[in-house]
Protein backbone atom coordinates (compact mmCIF):
# COMPACT_ATOMS: atom_id res chain seq x y z
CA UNK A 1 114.06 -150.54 13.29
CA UNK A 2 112.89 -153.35 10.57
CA UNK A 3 111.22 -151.40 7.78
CA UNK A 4 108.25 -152.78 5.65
CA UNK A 5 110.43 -154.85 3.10
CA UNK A 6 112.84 -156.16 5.60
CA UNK A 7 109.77 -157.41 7.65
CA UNK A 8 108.24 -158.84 4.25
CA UNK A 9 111.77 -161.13 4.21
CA UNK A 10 111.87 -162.12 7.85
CA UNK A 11 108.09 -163.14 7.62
CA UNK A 12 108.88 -165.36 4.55
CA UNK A 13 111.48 -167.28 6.66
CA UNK A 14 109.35 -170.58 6.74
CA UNK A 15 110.58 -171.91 10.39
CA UNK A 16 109.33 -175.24 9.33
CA UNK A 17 111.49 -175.24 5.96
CA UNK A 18 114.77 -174.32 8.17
CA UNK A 19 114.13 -177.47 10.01
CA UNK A 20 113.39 -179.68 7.53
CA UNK A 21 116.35 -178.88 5.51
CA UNK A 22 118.25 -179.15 8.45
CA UNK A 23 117.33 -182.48 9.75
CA UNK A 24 117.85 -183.36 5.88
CA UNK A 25 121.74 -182.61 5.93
CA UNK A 26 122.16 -183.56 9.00
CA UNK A 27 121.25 -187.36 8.26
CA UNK A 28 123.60 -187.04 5.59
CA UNK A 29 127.08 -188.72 7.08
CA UNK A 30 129.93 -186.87 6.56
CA UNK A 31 132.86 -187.74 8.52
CA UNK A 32 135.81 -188.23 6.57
CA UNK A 33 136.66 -191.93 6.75
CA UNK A 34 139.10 -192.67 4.07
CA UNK A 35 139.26 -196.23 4.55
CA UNK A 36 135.38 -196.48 4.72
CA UNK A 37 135.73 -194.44 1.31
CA UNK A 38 133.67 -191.64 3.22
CA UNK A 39 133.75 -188.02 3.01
CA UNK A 40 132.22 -184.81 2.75
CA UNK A 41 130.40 -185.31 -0.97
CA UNK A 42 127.32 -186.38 0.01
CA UNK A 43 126.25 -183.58 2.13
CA UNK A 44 127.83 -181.68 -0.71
CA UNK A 45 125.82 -182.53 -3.53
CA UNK A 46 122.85 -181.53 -0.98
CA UNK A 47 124.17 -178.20 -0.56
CA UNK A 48 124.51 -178.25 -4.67
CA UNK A 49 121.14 -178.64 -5.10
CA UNK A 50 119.65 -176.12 -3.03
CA UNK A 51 121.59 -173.66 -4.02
CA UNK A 52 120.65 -174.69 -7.61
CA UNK A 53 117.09 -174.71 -7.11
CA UNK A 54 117.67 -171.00 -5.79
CA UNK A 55 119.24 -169.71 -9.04
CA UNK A 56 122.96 -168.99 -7.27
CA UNK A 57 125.99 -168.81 -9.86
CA UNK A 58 127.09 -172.74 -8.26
CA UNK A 59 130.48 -173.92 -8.71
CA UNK A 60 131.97 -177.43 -7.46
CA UNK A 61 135.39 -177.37 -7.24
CA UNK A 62 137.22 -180.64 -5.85
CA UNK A 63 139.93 -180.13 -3.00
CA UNK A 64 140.36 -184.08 -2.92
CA UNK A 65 138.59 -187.01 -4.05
CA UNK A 66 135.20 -186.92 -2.35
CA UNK A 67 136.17 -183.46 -0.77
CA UNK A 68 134.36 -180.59 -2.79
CA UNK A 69 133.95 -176.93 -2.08
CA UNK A 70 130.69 -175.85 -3.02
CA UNK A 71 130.23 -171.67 -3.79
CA UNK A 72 126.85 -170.49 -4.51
CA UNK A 73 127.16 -166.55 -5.41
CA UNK A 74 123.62 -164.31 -5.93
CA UNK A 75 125.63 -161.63 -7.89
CA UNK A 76 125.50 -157.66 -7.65
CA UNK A 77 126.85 -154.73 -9.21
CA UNK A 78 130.15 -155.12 -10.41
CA UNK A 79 132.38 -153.45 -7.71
CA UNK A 80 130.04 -153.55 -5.14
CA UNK A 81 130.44 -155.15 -1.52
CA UNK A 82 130.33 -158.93 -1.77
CA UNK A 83 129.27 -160.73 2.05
CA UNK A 84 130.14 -164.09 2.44
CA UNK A 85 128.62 -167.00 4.79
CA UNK A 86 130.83 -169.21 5.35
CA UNK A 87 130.36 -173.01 6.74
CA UNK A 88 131.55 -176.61 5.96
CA UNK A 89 130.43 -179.67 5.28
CA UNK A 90 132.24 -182.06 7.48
CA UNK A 91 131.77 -182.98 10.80
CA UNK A 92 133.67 -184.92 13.27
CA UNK A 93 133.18 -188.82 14.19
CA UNK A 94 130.01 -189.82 15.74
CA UNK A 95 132.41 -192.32 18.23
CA UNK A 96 129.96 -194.80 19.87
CA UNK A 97 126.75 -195.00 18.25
CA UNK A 98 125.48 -196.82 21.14
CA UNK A 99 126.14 -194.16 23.38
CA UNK A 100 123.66 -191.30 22.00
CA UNK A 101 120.28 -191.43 23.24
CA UNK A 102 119.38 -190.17 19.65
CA UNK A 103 120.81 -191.96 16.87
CA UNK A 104 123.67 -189.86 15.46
CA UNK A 105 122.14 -189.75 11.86
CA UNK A 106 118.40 -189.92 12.44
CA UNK A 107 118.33 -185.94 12.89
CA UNK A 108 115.38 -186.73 15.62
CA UNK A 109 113.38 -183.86 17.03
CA UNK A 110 112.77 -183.45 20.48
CA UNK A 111 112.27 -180.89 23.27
CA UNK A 112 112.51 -177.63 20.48
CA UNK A 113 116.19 -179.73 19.65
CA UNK A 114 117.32 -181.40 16.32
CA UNK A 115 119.95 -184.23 17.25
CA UNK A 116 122.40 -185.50 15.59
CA UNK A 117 125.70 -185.50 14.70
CA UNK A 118 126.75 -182.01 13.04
CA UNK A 119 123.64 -180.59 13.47
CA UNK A 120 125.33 -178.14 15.89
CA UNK A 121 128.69 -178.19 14.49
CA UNK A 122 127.99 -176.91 11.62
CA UNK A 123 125.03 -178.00 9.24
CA UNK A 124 122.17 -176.05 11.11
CA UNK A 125 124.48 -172.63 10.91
CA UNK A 126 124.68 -172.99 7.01
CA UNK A 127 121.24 -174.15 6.12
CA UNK A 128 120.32 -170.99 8.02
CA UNK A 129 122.90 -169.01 5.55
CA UNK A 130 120.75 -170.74 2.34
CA UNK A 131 117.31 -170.34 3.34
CA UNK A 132 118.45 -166.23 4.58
CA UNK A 133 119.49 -166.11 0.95
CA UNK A 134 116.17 -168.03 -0.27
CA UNK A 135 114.03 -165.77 1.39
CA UNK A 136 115.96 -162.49 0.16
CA UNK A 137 115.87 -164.60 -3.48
CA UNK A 138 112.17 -165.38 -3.20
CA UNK A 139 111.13 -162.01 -2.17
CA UNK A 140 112.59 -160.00 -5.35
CA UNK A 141 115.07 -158.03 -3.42
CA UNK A 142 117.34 -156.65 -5.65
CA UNK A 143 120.87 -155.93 -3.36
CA UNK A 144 123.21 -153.39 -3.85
CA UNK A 145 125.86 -156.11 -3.43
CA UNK A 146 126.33 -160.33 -3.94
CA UNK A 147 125.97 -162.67 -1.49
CA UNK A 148 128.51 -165.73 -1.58
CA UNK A 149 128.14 -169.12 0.74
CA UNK A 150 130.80 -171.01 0.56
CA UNK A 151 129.94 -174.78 1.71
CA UNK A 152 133.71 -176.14 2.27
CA UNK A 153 135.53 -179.24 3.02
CA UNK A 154 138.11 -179.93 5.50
CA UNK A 155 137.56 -177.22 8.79
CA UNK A 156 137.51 -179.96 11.26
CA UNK A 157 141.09 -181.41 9.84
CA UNK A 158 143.84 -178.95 8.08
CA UNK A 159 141.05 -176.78 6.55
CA UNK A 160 142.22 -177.69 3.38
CA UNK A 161 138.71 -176.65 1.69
CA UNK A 162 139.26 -172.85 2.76
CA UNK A 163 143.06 -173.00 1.36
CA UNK A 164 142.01 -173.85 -1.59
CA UNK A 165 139.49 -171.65 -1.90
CA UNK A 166 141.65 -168.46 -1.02
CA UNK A 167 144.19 -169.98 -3.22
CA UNK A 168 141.99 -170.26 -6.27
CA UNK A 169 141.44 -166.39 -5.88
CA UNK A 170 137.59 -166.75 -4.13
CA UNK A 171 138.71 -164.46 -1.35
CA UNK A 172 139.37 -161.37 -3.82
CA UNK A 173 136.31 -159.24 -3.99
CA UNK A 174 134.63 -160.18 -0.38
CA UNK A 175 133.92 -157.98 1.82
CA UNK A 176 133.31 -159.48 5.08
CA UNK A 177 132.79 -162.95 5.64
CA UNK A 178 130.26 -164.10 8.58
CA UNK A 179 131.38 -167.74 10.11
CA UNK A 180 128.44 -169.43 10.97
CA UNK A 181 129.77 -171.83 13.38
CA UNK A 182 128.43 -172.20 16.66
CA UNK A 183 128.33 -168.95 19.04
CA UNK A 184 125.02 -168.86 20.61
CA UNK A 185 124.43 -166.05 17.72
CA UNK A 186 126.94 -164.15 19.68
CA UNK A 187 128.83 -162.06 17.82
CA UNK A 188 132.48 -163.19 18.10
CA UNK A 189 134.94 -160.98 16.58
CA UNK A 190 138.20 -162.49 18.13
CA UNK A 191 139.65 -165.85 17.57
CA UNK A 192 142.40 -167.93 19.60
CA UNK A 193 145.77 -168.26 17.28
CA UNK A 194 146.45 -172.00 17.26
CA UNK A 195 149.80 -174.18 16.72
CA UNK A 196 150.39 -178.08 16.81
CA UNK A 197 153.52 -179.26 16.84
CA UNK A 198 155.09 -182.63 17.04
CA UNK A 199 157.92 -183.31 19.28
CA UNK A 200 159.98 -186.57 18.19
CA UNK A 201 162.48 -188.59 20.85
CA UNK A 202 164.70 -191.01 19.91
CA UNK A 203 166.42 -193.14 22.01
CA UNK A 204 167.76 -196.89 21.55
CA UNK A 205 166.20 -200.11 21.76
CA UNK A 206 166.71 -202.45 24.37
CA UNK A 207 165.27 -205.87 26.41
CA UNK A 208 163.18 -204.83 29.00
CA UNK A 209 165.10 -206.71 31.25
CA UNK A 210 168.43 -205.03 30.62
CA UNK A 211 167.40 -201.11 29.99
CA UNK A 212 170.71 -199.97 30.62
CA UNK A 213 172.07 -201.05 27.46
CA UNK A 214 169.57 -198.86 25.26
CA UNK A 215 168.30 -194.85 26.15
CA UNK A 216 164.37 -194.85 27.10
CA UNK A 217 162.80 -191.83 25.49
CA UNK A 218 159.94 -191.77 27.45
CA UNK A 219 161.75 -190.66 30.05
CA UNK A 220 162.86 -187.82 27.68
CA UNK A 221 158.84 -187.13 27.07
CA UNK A 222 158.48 -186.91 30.67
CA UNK A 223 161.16 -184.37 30.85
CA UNK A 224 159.46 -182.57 28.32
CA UNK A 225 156.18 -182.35 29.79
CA UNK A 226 157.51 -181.03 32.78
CA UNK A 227 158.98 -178.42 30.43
CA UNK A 228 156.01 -177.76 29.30
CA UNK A 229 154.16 -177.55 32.31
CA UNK A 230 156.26 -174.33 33.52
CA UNK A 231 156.68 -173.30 30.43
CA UNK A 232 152.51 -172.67 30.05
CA UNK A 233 152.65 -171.57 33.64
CA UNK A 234 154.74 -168.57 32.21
CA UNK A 235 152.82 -167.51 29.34
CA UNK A 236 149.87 -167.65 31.36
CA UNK A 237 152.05 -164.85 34.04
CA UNK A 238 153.31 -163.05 31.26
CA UNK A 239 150.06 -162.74 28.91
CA UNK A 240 147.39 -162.73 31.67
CA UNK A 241 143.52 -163.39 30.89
CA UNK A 242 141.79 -161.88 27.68
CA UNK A 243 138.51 -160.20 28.47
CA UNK A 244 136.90 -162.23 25.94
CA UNK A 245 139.58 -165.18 25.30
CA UNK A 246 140.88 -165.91 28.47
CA UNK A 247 143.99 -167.49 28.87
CA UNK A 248 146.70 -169.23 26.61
CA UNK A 249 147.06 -172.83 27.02
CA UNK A 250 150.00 -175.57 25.77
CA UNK A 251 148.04 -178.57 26.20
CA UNK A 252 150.09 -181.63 25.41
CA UNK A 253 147.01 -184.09 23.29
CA UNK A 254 149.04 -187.39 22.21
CA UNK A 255 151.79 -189.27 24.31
CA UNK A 256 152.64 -192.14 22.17
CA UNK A 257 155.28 -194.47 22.61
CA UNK A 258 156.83 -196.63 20.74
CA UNK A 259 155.98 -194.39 17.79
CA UNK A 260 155.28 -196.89 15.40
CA UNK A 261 154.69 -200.50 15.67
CA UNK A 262 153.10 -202.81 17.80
CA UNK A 263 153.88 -202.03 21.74
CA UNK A 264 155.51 -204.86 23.54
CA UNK A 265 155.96 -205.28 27.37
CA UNK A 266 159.01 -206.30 27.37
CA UNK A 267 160.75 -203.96 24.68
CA UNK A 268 162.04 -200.56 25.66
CA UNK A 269 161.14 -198.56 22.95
CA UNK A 270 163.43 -196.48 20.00
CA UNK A 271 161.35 -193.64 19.84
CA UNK A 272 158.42 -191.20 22.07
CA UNK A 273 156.48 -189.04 20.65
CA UNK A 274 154.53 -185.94 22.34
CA UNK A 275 151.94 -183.44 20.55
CA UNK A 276 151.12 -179.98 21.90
CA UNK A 277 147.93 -178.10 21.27
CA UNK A 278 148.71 -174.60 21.31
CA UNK A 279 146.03 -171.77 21.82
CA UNK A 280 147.12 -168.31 21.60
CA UNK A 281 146.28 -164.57 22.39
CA UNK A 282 146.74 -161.74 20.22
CA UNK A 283 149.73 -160.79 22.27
CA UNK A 284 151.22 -164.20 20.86
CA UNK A 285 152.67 -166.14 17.72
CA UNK A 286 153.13 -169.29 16.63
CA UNK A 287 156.88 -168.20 15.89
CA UNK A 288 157.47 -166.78 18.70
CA UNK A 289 156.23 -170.17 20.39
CA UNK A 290 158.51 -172.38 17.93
CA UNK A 291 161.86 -170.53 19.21
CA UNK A 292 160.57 -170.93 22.69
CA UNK A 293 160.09 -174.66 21.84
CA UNK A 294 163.14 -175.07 20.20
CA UNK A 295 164.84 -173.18 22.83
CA UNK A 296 163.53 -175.92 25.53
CA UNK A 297 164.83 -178.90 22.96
CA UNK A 298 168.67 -177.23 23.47
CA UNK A 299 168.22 -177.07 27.18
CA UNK A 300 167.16 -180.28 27.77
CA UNK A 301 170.21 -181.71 25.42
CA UNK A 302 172.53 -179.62 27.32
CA UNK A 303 171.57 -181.27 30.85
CA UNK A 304 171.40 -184.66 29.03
CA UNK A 305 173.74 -185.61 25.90
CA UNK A 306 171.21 -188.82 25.39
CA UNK A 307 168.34 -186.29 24.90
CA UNK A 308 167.58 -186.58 21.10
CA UNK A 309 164.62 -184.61 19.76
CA UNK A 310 163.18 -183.04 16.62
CA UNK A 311 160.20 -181.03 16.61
CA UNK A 312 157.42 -180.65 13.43
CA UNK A 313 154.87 -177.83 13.75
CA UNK A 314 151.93 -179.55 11.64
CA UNK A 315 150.32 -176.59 11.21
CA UNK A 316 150.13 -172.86 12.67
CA UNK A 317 147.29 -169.83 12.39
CA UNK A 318 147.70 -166.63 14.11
CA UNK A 319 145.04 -165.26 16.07
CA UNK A 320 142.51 -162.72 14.60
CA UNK A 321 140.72 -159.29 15.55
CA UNK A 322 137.97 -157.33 13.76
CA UNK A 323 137.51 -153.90 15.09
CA UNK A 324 133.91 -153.05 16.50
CA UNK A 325 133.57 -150.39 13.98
CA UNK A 326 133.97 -152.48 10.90
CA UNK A 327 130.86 -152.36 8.77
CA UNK A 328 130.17 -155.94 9.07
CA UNK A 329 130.29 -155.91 12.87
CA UNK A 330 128.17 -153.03 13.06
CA UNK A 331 125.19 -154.10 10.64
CA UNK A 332 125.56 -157.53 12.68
CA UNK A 333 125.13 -155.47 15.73
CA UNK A 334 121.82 -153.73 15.00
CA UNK A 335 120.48 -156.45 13.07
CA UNK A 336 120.64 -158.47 16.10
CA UNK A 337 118.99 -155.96 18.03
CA UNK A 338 116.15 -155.50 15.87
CA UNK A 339 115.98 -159.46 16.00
CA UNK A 340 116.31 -160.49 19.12
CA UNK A 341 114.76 -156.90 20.44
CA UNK A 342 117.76 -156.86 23.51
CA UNK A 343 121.83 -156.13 22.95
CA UNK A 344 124.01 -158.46 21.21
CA UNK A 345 126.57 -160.56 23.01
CA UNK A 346 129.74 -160.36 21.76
CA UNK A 347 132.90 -163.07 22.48
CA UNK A 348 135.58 -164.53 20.85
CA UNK A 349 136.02 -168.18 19.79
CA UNK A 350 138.43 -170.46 22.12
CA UNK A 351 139.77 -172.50 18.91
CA UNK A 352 139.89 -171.31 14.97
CA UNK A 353 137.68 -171.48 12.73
CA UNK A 354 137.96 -171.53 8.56
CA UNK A 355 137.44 -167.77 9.35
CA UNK A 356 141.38 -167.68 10.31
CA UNK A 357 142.25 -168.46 7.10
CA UNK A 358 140.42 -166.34 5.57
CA UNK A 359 141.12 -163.42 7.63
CA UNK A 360 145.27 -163.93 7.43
CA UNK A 361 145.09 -165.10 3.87
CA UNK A 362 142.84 -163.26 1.90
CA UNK A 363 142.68 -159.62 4.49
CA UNK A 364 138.69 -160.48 4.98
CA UNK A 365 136.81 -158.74 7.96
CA UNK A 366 135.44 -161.79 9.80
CA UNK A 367 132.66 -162.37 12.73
CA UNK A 368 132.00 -165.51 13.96
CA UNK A 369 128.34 -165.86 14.71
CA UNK A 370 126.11 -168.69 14.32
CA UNK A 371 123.14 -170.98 16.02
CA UNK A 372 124.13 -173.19 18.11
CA UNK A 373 124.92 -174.07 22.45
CA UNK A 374 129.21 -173.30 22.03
CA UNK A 375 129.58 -176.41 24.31
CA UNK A 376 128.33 -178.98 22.27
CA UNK A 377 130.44 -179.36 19.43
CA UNK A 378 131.37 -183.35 18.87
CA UNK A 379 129.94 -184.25 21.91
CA UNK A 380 127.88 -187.48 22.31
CA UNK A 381 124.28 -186.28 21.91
CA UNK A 382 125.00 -183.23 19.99
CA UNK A 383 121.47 -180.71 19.08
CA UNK A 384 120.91 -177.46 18.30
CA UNK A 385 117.76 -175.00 19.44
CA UNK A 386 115.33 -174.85 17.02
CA UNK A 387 114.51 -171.22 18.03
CA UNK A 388 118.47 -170.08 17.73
CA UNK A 389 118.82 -171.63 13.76
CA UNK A 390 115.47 -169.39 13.52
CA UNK A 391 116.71 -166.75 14.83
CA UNK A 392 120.10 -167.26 13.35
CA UNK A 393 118.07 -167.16 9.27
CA UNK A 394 116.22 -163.92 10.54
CA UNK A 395 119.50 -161.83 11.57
CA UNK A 396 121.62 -163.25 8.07
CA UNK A 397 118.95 -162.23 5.87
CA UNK A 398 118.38 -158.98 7.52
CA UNK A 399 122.09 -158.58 8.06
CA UNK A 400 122.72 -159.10 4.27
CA UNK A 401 120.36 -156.40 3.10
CA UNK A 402 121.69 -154.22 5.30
CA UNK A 403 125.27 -154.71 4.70
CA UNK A 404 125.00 -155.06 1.22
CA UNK A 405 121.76 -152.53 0.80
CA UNK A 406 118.74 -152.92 -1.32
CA UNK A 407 118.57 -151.24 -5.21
CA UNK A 408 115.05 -152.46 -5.97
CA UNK A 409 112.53 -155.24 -6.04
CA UNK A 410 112.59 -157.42 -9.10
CA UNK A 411 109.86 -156.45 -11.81
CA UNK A 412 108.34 -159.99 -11.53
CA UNK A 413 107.71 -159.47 -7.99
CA UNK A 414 108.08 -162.05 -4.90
CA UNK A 415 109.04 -165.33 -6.16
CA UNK A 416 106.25 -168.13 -4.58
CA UNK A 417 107.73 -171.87 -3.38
């Protein structure tokens, strides 16, 4: 049940503010385009100013050129809990302007929807996470613990922005970190372990006309995807269905051949290459996938001496579990209820989020739970509810007092914008 200064905070939350702000980032382009000399700074700097204007400890800390991490902290009592919100600030290409009925960057409002590019995936989640902490801020609450959003670059690439900020020691003190990406506010305490790997065939060059004289290594890809096939077949038999995952997948994502240089008709090409998306259960590991991989290279050398391959895993994350009975999934849980007034949801997430990073690298209890229809992530058209980014601010701010508890109002009294 919401008591009388938890209700004070939720009233506060000005709906029209959380859309505003929204719509605001959300014009602000942020796909990373190097060669456009485009990144994630802009929307950055706006995330620097709010949390400015809110009197957060704010720290800008470059990953790359044009690709800042952004950590506001409201600080507590030395030693106390610290809860983190957690979101980033770069979003994936808009593809074909021409195709969205609502221009990518124009943020327009329509049918209780913002639209736009991001606005889903991920700038309405974190503007929720800021104007929680605004109306916590603005009310005097005094918490028995610090609040940190970290606005980071990078999640939709190598998460780069969330590496750096575990490895620049960020991670040491929090708590629990909520992931504000977008779960239809369900609360998603699982995550899908993830692995890509690049497979490499080389063969020899040769005239079209006379392929006998070189080795085709698209035939070797072919082999390999029929590999790979069976091979996904298997884990699926051995692994079964996840109540809240569902099943493993190997999902080969790029086919590309000749692997470098401009394709000709007539030219069988030196080398294939293949790519393999990877999504894995808690019963599996990206190691245990690479000597299953490798395993399939040797095989397919042994029935043909031609076969040539070498493998690079670009990048690995295990999969991730918070228990129902850690804190932050509980206060989650009953803040929800007292929000919503009916039982959370809860899920897991089909891909990873920065949350995997944090969770393997820095030990942090994370749930994944933000505004937003799951679905529409960097599709053409992309919105978010108005009433679920509402609802979203509501259960953060009341989820942070709870979690973190409330010493005292401020002597000064609520703060009026």
């Amino acid at each position: 049940m919401v008591n009388d200064l938890e209700r004070t905070v939720l009233e506060s939350i000005d709906p029209e503010l959380v859309v505003r702000w929204t719509r605001e980032l959300t014009r602000i382009p942020s796909v990373y385009r190097p060669k456009q000399g485009e990144a994630e700074e802009g929307a950055a700097r706006w995330v620097k100013g709010r949390f400015e204007e809110l009197g957060l400890e704010t720290t800008w800390e470059d990953v790359e050129p044009g690709r800042p991490n952004v950590i506001g902290v409201l600080p507590g009592p030395e030693g106390s809990r610290r809860l983190m919100f957690e979101g980033h600030t770069d979003v994936v290409t808009e593809g074909d302007a021409g195709a969205w009925t609502h221009p990518p960057f124009e943020a327009e409002v329509a049918d209780g929807r913002i639209y736009g590019r991001g606005v889903n995936d991920m700038k309405g989640g974190l503007v929720a996470a800021i104007v929680a902490t605004k109306a916590i801020v603005d009310q005097g609450v005094k918490l028995g613990g610090s609040i940190l959003i970290g606005a980071l670059a990078d999640e939709e690439g190598e998460m780069k922005g969330v590496k750096d900020f575990v490895a620049r020691g960020w991670g040491k003190g929090v708590t629990a970190a909520v992931i504000c990406e977008p779960e239809d506010n369900r609360l998603c305490i699982e995550q899908k372990g993830v692995m890509w790997a690049r497979i490499t065939m080389t063969g020899v060059m040769a005239h079209g006309a006379m392929p006998l004289t070189g080795v085709n290594p698209i035939h070797h890809a072919a082999a390999l995807l029929r590999e790979v096939k069976a091979w996904e077949e298997d884990e699926i038999r051995i692994h079964g269905e996840h109540p809240l995952m569902g099943k493993p997948s190997i999902t080969p994502t790029i086919v590309q051949s000749p692997a470098s240089g401009e394709p000709q008709n007539n030219v069988l090409p030196a080398q294939a290459t293949v790519t393999l998306d990877f999504r894995l259960l808690p019963s599996q590991s990206p190691e245990d996938m690479e000597s299953k991989l490798r395993a399939i290279l040797q095989r397919l050398k042994d029935a043909d001496p031609t076969f040539d391959a070498e493998y690079h895993v670009i990048d690995s994350r295990p999969p991730t579990a918070t228990p129902r009975d850690e804190p932050i999934v509980q206060t989650l849980d009953q803040a929800y209820r007292d929000v919503a007034g009916k039982e959370p949801v809860y899920g897991a997430v089909p891909g990873t989020t920065d949350g995997t990073i944090l969770f393997t690298k820095a030990g942090i209890p994370v749930v994944t739970c933000g505004p937003g229809d799951t679905h529409i992530p960097h599709h053409v058209d992309e919105y978010l509810d108005i009433q679920q980014l509402v609802d979203a601010t509501r259960l953060y701010a009341l989820a942070a007092m709870r979690y973190l508890g409330v010493k005292e109002l401020e002597q000064t009294g609520p703060r009026r914008s």
